[in-house]
N, C-alpha and C. Protein backbone atom coordinates (compact mmCIF):
# COMPACT_ATOMS: atom_id res chain seq x y z
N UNK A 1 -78.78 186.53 83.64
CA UNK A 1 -79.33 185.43 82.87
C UNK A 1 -78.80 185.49 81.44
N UNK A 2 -78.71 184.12 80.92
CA UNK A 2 -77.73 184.25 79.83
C UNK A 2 -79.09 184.04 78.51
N UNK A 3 -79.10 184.19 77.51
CA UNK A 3 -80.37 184.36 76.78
C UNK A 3 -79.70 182.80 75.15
N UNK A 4 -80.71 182.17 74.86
CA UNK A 4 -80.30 180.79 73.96
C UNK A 4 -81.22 180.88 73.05
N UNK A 5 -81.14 180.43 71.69
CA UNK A 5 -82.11 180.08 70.94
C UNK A 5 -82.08 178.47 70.57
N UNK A 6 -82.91 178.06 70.87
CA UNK A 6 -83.19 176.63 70.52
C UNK A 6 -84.03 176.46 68.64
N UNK A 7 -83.64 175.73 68.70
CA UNK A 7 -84.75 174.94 67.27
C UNK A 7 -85.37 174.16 67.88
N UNK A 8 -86.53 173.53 67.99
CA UNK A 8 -86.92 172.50 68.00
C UNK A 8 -88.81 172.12 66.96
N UNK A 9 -88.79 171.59 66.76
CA UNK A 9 -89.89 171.00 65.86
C UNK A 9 -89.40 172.23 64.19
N UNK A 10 -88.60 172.65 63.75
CA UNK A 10 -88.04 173.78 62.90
C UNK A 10 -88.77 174.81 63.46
N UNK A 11 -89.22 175.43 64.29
CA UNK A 11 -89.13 176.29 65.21
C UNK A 11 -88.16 177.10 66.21
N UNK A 12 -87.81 178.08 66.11
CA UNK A 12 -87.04 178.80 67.05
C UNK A 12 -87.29 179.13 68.18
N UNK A 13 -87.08 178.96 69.42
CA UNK A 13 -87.15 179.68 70.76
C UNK A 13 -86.05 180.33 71.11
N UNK A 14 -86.49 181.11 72.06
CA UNK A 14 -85.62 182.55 72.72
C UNK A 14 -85.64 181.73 74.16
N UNK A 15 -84.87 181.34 74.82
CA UNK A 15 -84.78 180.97 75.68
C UNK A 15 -83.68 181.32 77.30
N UNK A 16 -84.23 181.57 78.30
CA UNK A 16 -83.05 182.14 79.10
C UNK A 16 -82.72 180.98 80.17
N UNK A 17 -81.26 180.76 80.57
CA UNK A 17 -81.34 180.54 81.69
C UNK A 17 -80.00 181.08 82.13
N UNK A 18 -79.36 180.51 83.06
CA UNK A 18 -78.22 180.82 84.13
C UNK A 18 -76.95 180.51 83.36
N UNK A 19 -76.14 181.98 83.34
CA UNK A 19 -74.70 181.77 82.55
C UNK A 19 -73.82 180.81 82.96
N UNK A 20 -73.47 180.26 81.78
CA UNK A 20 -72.68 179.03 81.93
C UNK A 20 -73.30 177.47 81.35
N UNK A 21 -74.53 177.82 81.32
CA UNK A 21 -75.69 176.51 81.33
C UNK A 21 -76.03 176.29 79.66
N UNK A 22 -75.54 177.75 79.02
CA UNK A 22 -76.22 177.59 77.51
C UNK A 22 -75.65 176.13 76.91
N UNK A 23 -74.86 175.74 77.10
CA UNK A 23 -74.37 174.38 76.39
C UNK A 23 -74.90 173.10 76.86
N UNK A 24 -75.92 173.34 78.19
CA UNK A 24 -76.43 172.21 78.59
C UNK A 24 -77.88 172.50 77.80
N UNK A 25 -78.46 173.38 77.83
CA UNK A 25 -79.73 173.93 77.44
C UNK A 25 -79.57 173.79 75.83
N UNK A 26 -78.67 173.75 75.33
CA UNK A 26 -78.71 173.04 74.13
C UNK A 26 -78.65 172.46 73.87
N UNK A 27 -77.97 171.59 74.20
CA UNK A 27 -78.12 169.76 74.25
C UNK A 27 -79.47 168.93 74.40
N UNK A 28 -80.13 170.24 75.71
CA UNK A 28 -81.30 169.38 76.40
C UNK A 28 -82.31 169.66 74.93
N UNK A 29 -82.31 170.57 74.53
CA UNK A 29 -83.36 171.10 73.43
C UNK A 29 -83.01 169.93 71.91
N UNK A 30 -82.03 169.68 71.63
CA UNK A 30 -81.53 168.81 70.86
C UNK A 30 -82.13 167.52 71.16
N UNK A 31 -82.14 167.02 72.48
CA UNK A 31 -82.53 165.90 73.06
C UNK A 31 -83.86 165.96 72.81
N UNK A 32 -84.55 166.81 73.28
CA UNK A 32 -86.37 166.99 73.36
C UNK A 32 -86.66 167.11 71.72
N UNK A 33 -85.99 167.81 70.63
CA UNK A 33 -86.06 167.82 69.45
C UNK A 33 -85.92 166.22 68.50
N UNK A 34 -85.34 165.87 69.32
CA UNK A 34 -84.90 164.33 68.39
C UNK A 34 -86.59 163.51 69.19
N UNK A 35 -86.53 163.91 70.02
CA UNK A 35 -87.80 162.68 70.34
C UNK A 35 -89.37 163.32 69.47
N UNK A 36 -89.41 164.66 69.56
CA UNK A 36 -90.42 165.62 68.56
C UNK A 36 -90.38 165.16 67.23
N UNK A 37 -89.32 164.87 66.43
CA UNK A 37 -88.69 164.40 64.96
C UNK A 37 -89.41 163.20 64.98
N UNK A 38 -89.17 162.04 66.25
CA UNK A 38 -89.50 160.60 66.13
C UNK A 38 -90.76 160.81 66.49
N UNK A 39 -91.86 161.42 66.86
CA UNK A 39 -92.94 161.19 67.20
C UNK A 39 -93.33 161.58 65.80
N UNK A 40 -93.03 162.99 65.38
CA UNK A 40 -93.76 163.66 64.00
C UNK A 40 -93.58 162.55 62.88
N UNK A 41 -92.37 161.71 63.14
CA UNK A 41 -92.52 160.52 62.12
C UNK A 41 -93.93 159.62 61.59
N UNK A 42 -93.47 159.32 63.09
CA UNK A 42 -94.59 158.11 63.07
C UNK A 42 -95.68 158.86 63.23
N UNK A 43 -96.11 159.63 63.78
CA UNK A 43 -97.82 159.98 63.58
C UNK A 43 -97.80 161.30 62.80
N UNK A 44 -97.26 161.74 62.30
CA UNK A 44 -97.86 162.60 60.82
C UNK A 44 -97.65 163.99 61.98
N UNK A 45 -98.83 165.05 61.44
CA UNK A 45 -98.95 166.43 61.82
C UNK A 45 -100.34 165.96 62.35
N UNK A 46 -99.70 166.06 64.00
CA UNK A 46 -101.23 166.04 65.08
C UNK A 46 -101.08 167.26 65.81
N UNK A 47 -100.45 168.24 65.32
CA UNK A 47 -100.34 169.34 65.84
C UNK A 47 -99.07 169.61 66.66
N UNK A 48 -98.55 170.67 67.06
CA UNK A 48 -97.30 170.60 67.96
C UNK A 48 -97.32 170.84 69.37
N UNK A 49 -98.60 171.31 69.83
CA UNK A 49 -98.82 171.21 71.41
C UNK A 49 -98.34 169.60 71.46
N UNK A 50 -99.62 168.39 70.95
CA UNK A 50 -99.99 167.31 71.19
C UNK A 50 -98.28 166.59 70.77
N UNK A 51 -97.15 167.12 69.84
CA UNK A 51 -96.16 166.45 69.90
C UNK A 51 -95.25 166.90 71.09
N UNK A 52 -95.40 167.75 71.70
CA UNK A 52 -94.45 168.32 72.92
C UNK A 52 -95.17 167.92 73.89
N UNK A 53 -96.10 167.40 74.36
CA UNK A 53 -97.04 166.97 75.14
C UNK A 53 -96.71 165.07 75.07
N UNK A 54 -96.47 164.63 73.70
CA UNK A 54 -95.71 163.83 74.22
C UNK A 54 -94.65 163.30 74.22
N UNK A 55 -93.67 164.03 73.79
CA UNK A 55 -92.35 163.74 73.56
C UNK A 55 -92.02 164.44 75.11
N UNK A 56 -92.86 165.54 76.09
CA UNK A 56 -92.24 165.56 77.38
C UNK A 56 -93.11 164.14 78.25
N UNK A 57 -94.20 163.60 77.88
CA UNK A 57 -94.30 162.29 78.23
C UNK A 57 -93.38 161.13 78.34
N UNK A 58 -93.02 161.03 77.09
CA UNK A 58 -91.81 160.12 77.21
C UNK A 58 -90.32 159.92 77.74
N UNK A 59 -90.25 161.61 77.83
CA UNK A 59 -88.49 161.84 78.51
C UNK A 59 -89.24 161.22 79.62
N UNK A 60 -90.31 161.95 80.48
CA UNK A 60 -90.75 161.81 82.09
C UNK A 60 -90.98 160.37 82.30
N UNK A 61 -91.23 159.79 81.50
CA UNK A 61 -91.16 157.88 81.45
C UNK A 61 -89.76 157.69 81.58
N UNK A 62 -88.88 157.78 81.04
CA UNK A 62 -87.53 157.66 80.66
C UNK A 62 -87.18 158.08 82.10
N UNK A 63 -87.17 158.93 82.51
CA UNK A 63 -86.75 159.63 83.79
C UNK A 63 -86.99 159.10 85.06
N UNK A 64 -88.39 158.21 85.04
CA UNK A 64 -88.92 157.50 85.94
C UNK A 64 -88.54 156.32 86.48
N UNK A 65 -88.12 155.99 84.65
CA UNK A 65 -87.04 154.40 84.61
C UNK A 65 -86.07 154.73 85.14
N UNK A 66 -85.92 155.49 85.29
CA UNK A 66 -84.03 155.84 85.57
C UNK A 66 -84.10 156.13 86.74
N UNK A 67 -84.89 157.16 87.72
CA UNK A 67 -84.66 157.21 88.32
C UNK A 67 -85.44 155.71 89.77
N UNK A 68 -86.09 155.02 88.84
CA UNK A 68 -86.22 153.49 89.59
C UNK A 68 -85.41 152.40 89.73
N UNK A 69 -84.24 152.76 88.37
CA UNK A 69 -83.46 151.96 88.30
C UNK A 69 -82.11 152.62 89.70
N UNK A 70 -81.95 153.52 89.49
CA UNK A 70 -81.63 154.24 90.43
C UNK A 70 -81.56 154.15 91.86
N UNK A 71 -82.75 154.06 92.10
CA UNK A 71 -83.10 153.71 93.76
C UNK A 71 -83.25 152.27 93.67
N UNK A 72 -83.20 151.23 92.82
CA UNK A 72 -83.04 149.69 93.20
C UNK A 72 -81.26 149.38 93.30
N UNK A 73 -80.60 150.11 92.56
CA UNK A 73 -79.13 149.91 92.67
C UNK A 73 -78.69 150.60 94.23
N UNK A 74 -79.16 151.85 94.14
CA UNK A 74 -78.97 152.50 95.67
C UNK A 74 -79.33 151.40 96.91
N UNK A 75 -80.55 150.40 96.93
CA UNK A 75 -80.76 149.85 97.71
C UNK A 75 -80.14 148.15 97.71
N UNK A 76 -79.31 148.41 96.62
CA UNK A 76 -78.15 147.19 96.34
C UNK A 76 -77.06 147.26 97.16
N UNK A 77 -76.81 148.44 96.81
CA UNK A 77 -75.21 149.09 97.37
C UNK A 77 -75.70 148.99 98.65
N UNK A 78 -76.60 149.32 99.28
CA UNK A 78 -77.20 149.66 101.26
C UNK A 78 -76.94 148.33 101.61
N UNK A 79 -77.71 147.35 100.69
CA UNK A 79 -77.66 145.82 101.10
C UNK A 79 -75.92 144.97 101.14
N UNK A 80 -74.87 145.48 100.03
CA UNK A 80 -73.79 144.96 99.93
C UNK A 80 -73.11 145.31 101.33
N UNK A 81 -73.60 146.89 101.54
CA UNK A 81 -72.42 147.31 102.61
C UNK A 81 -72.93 146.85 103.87
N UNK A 82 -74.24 146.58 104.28
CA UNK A 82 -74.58 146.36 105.49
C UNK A 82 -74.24 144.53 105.22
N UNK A 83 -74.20 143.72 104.53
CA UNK A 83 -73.38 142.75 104.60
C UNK A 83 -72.54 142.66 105.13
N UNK A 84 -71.45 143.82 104.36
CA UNK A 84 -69.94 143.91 104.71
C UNK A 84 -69.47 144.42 106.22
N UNK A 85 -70.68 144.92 106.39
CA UNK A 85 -70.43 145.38 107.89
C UNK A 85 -70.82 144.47 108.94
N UNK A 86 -72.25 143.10 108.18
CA UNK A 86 -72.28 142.23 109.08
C UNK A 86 -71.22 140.99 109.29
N UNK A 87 -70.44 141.04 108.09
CA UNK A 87 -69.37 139.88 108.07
C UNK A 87 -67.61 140.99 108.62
N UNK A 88 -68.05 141.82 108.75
CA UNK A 88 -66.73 142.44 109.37
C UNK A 88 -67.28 142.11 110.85
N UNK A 89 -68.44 142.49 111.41
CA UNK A 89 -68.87 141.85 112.93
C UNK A 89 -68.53 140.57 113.20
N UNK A 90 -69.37 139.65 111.79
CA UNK A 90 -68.12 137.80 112.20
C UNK A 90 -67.03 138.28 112.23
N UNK A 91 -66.04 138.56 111.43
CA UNK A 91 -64.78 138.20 111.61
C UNK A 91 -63.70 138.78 112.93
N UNK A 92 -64.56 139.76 113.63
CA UNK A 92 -64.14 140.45 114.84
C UNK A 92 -64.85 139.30 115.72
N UNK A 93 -65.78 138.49 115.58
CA UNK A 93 -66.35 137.64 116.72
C UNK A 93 -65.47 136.37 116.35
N UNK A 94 -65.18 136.24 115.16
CA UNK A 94 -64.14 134.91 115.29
C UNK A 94 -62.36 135.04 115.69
N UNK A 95 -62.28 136.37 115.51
CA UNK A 95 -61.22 136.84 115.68
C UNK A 95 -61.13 136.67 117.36
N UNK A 96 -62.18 137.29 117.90
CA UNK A 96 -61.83 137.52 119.47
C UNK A 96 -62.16 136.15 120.43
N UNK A 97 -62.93 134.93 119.04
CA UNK A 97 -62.61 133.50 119.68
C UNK A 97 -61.69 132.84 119.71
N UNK A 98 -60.73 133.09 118.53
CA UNK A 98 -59.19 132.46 118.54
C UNK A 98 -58.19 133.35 119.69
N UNK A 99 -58.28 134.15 119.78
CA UNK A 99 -57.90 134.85 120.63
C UNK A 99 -57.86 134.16 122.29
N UNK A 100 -59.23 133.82 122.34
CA UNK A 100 -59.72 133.20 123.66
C UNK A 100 -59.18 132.09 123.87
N UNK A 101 -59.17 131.11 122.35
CA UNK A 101 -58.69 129.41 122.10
C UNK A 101 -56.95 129.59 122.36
N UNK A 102 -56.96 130.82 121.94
CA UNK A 102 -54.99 130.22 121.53
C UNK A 102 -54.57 130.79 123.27
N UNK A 103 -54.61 132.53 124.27
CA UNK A 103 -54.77 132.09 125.73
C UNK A 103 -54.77 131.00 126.22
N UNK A 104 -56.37 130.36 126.01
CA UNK A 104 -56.43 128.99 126.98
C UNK A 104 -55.71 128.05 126.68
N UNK A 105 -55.16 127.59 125.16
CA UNK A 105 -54.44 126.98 125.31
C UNK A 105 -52.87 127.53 125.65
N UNK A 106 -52.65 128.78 125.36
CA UNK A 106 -50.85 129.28 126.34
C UNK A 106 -50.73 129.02 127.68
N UNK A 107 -52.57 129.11 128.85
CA UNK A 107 -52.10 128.73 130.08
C UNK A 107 -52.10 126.55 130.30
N UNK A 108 -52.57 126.12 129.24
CA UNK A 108 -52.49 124.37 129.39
C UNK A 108 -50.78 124.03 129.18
N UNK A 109 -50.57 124.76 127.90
CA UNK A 109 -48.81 124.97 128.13
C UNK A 109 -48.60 125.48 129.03
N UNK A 110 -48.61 126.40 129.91
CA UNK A 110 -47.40 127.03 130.89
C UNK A 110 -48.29 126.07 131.80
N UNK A 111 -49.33 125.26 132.34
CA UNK A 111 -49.53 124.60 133.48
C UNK A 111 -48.32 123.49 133.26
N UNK A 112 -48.76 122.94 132.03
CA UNK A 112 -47.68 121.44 131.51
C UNK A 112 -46.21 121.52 132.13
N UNK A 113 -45.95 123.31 131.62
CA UNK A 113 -44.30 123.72 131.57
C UNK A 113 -44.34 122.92 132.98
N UNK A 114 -45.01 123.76 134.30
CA UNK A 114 -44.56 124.03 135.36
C UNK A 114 -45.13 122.37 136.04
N UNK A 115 -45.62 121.75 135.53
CA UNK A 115 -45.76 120.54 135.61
C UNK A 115 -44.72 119.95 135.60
N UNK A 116 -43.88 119.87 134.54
CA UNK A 116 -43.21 118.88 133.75
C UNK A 116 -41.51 119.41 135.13
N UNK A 117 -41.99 120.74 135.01
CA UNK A 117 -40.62 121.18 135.71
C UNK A 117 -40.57 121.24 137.35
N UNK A 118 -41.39 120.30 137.93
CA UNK A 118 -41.62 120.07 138.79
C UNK A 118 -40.84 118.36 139.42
């Protein structure tokens, strides 16, 4: 385990996680710190439980949006392709009617031919 110190609210944490990750785990703490900054703005000193309490409120809103926006695009893309798969079924059913039209009409020609050459 790789060991990080964060700032957040001008506070320091000691923080661990999995080597390789410290540059995400700082970012993320940066991220959670900027929304701590904008809450301590606007409502003064309500304590710092009650600002981490809701500045992780609001990522988890944020997260919720996202991940709703998420599963309505996912169920866009399901809807485009099962389209594409129902108009690839027409075009194999119109395909295998011209198919049928242009035959029936090759045997009205070769009846005509053997008509005509009669």
């Amino acid at each position: 385990m790789a060991k990080v110190a964060v700032s957040i609210n001008g506070r320091v944490f000691d923080l661990a996680c999995d080597h390789g990750q410290e540059a995400q785990l700082r970012e993320l703490a940066r991220y959670f710190d900027r929304h701590v900054q904008d809450l301590h703005r606007k409502f003064g000193n309500i304590g710092e439980a009650r600002l981490f309490i809701m500045a992780g409120l609001m990522i988890a809103d944020q997260l919720s949006e996202s991940l709703a926006e998420m599963e309505g695009i996912k169920n866009e893309v399901q809807a485009l392709r099962q389209a594409g798969h129902d108009m690839r079924g027409d075009a194999v059913r119109i395909e295998e009617s011209a198919i049928r039209d242009i035959e029936g009409l090759a045997d009205r020609i070769e009846g005509l031919t053997r008509s005509l050459q009669s």
